[in-house]
Protein backbone atom coordinates (compact mmCIF):
# COMPACT_ATOMS: atom_id res chain seq x y z
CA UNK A 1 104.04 116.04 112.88
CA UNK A 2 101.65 117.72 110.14
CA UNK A 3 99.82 115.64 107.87
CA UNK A 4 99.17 118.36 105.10
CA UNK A 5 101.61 117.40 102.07
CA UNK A 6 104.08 120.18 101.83
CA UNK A 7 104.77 122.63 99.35
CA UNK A 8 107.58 122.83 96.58
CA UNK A 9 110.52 125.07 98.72
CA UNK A 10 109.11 123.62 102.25
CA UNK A 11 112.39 123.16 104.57
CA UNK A 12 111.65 119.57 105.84
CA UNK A 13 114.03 117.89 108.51
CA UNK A 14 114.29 114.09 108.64
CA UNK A 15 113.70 112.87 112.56
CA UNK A 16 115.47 110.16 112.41
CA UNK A 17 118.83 111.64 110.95
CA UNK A 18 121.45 113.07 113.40
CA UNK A 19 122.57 116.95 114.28
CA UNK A 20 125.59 115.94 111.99
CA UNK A 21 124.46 114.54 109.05
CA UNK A 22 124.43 116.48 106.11
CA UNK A 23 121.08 114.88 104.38
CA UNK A 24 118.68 116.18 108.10
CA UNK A 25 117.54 119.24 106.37
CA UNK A 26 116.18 119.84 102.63
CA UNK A 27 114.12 121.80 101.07
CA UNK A 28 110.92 119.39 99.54
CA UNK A 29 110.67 118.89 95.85
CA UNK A 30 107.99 116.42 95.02
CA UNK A 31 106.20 113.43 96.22
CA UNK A 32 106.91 110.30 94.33
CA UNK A 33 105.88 106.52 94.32
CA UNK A 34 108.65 103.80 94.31
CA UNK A 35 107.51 100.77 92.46
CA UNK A 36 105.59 97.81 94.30
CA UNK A 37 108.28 94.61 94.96
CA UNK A 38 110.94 97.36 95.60
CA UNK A 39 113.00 98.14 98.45
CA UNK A 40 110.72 100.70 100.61
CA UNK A 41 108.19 100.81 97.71
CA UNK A 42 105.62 103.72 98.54
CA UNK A 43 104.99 107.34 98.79
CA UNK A 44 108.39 109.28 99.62
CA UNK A 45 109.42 112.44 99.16
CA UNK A 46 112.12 113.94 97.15
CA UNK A 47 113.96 116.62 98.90
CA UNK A 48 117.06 118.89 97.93
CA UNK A 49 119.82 120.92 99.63
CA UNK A 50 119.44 123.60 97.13
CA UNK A 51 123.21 122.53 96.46
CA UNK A 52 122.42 120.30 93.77
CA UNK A 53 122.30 116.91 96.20
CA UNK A 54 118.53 115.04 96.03
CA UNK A 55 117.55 112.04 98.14
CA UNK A 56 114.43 110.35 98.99
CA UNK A 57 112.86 109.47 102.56
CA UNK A 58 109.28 108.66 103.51
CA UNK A 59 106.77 110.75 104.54
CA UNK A 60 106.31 109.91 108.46
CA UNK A 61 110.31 110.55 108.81
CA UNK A 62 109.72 114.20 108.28
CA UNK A 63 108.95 117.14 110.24
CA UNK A 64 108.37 121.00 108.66
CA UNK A 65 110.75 123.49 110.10
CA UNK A 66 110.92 127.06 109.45
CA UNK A 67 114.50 127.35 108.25
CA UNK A 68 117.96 124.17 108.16
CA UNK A 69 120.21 124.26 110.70
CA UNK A 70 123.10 126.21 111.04
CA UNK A 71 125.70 124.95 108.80
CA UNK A 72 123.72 122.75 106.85
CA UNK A 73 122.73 125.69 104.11
């Protein structure tokens, strides 16, 4: 796994999601802090399908990858 911080339009692919699931692969946005005394307070980054759909995950669940999977674009 890299330990650089990625770059705005990075493809990023969560490790610990499965082949199916439609959050695995997303393009990184930004890195942002979730508040102290919430749940998973931290650094986590804020990815995108380029479809409109965000979520958030934390750093060490990603890995880069040069392009999503089939199907998930």
């Amino acid at each position: 796994m890299s330990v650089a911080k990625p770059v705005f339009g990075e493809w990023l692919r969560n490790i610990h999601a499965s082949p199916t699931n439609p959050q695995r692969d997303g393009m990184y946005v930004e890195t942002i802090t979730r508040p102290r005394g919430t749940m998973n307070s931290g650094k986590c980054y804020r990815v995108t399908d380029g479809k409109g759909s965000f979520w958030q995950c934390p750093p060490d669940a990603f890995e880069r990858v040069d392009a999503p999977a089939e199907g998930t674009k």
